[in-house]
C-alpha atoms as a PDB file:
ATOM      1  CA  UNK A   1      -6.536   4.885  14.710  1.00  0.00           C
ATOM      2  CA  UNK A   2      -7.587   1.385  13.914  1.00  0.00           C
ATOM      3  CA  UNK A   3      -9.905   1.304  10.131  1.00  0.00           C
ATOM      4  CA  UNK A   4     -12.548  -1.720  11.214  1.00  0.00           C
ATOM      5  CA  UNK A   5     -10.407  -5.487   9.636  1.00  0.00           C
ATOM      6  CA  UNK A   6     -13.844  -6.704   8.665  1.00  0.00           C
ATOM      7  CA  UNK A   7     -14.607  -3.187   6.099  1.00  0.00           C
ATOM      8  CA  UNK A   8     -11.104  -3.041   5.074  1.00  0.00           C
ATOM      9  CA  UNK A   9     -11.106  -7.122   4.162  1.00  0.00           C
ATOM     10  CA  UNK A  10     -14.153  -6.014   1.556  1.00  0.00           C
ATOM     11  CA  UNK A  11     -12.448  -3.034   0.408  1.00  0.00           C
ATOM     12  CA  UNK A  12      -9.490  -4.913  -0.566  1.00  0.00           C
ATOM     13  CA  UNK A  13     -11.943  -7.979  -2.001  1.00  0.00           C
ATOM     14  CA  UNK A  14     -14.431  -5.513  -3.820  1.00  0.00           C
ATOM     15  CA  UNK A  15     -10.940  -3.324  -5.685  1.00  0.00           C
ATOM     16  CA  UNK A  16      -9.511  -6.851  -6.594  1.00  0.00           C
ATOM     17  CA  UNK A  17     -12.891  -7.804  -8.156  1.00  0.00           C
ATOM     18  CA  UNK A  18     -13.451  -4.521 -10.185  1.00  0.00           C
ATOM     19  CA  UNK A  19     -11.092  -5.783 -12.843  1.00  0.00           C
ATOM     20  CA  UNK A  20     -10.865  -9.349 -14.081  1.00  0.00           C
ATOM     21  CA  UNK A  21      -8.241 -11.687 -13.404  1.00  0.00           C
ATOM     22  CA  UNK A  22      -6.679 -12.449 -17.048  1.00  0.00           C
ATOM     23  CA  UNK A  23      -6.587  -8.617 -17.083  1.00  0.00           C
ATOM     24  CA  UNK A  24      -4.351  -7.739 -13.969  1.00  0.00           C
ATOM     25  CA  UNK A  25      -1.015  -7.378 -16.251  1.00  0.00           C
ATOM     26  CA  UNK A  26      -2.498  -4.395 -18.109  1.00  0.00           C
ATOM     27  CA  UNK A  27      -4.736  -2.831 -14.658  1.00  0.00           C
ATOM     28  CA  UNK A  28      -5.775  -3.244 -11.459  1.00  0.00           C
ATOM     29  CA  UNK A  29      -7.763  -1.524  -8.734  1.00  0.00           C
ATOM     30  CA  UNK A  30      -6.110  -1.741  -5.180  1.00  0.00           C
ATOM     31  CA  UNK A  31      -6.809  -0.103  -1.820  1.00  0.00           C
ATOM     32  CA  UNK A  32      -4.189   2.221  -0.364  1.00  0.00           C
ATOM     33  CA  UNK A  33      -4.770   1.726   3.156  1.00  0.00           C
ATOM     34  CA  UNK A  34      -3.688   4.663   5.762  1.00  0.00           C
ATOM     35  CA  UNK A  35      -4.497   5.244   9.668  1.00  0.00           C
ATOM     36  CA  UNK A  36      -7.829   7.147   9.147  1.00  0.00           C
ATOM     37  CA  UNK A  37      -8.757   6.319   4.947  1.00  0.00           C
ATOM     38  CA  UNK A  38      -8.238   4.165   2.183  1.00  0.00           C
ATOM     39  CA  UNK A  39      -7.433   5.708  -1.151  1.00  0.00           C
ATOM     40  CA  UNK A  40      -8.933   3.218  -4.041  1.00  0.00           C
ATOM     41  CA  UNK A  41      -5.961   3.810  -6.844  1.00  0.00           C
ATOM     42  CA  UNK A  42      -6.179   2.562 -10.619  1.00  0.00           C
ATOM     43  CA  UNK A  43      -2.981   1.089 -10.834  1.00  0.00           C
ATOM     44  CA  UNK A  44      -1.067   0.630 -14.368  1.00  0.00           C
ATOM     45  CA  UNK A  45       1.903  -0.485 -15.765  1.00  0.00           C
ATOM     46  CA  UNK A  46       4.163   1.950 -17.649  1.00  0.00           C
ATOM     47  CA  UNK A  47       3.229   2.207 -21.016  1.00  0.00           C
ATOM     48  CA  UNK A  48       6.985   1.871 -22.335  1.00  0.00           C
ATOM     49  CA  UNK A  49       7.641  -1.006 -20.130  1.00  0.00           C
ATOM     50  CA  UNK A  50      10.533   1.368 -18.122  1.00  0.00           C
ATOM     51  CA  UNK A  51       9.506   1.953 -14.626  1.00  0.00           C
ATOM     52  CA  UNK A  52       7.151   2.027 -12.036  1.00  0.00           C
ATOM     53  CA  UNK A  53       3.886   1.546 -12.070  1.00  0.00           C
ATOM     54  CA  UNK A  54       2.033   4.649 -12.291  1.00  0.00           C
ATOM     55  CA  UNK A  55      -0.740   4.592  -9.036  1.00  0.00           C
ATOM     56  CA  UNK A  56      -4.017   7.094  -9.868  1.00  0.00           C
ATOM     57  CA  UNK A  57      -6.217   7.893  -7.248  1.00  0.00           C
ATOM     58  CA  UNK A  58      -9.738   7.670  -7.850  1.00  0.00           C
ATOM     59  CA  UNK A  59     -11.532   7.794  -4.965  1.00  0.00           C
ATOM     60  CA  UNK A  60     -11.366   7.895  -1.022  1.00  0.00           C
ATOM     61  CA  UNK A  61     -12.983   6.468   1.716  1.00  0.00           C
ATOM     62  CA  UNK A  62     -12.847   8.189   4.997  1.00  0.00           C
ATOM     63  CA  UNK A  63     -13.304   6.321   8.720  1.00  0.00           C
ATOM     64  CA  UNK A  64     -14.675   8.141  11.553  1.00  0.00           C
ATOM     65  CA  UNK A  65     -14.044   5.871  14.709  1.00  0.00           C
ATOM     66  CA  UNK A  66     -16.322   8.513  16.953  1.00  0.00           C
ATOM     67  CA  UNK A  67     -19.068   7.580  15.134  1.00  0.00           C
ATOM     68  CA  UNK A  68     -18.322   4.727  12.983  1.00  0.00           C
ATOM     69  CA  UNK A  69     -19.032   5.999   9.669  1.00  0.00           C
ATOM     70  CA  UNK A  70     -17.615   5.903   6.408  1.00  0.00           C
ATOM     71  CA  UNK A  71     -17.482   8.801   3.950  1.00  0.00           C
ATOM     72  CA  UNK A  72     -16.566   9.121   0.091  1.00  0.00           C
ATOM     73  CA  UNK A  73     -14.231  11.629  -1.011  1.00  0.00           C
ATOM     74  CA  UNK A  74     -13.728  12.467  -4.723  1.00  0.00           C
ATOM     75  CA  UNK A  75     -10.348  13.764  -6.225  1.00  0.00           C
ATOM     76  CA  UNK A  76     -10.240  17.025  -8.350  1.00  0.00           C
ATOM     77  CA  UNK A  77      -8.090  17.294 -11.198  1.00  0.00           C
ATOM     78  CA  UNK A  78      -5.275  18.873  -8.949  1.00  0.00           C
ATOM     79  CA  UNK A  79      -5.701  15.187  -7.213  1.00  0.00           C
ATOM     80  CA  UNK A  80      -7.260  17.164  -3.973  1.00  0.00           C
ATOM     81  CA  UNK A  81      -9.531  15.145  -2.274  1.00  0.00           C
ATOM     82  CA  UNK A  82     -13.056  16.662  -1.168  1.00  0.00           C
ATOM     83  CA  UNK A  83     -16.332  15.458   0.394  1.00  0.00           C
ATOM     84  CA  UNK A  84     -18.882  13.903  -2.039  1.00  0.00           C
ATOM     85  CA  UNK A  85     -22.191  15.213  -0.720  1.00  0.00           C
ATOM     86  CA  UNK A  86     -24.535  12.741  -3.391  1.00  0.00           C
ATOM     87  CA  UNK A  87     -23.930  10.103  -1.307  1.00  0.00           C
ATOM     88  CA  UNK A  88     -24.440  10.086   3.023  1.00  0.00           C
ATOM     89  CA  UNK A  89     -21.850   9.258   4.959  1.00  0.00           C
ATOM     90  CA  UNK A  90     -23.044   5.665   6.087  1.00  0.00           C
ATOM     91  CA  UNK A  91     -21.837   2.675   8.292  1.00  0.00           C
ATOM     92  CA  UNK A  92     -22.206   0.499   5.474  1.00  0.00           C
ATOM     93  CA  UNK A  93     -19.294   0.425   3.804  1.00  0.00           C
ATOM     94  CA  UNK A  94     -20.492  -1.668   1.390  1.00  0.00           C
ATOM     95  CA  UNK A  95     -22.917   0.938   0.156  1.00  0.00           C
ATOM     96  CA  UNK A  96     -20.193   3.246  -0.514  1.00  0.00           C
ATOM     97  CA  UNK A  97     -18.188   1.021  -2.342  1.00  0.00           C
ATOM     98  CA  UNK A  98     -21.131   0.228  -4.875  1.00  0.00           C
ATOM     99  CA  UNK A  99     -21.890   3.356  -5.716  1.00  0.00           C
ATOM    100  CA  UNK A 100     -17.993   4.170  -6.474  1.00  0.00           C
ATOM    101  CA  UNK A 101     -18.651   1.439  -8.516  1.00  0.00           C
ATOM    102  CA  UNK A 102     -21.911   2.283 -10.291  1.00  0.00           C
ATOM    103  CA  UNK A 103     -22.188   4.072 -13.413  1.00  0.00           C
ATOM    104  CA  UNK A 104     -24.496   6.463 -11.923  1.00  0.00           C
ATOM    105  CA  UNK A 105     -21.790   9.487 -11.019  1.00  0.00           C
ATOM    106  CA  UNK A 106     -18.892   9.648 -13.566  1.00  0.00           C
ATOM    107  CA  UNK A 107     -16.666  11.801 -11.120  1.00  0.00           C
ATOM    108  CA  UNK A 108     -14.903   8.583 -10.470  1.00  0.00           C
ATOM    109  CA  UNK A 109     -13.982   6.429 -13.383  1.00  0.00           C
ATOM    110  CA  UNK A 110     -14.487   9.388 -15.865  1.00  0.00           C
END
C-alpha cells in the first residue's frame, strides 16, 4: 500500500526541522518510512565514536488507505507500539505531527 507522497514529503520536512541544522552531527529526527506507517526515530551517534548510529523510536504514524486517515501510535518502554487515544485519528497529517511535537503530552520526547 501506497502512504500519500504529498503527507510523507511533510513528514520527512517537519523531522528534519525538529532539530537545527548546526546540530545534526550530535542528533537528528528522521522518518522511517514502511508500506502502511512511518516510525519518527531520534537518531544519534555513538557516544564512543565506534559504531552505528543508535535509531530510537519515538513515535508512529499509521495510514489507513480505506479511509484516508492518519493515526499516532506511542511506544512503551518494551518499544511496543500502541494507539494514542488523546489525539483522533485525522486526515490532517499535519495535525498529528504538531502535537508529536508539542510539549503538551510528554509520552513522546520524555
Amino acid at each position: 500500500m501506497a502512504l500519500p507522497e504529498t503527507d510523507l514529503h511533510r513528514i520527512r520536512l517537519w523531522a528534519r526541522e525538529r532539530v537545527p541544522e548546526h546540530l545534526w552531527e550530535e542528533l537528528k529526527v528522521e522518518a522511517d518510512v514502511s508500506d502502511r506507517h512511518v516510525d519518527i526515530v531520534e537518531v544519534r551517534p555513538p557516544w564512543d565514536g565506534v559504531g552505528k548510529h543508535t535509531r530510537f523510536p519515538i513515535a508512529r504514524l499509521r495510514y489507513t488507505k480505506s479511509t484516508g486517515v492518519w493515526a499516532i501510535y506511542w511506544r512503551d518502554r518494551n518499544l511496543k507500539f500502541h494507539e494514542y487515544r488523546r489525539k483522533r485519528p485525522t486526515k490532517n497529517v499535519q495535525a498529528l505531527l504538531d502535537h508529536i511535537g508539542s510539549s503538551s503530552d510528554p509520552i513522546f520526547w520524555g
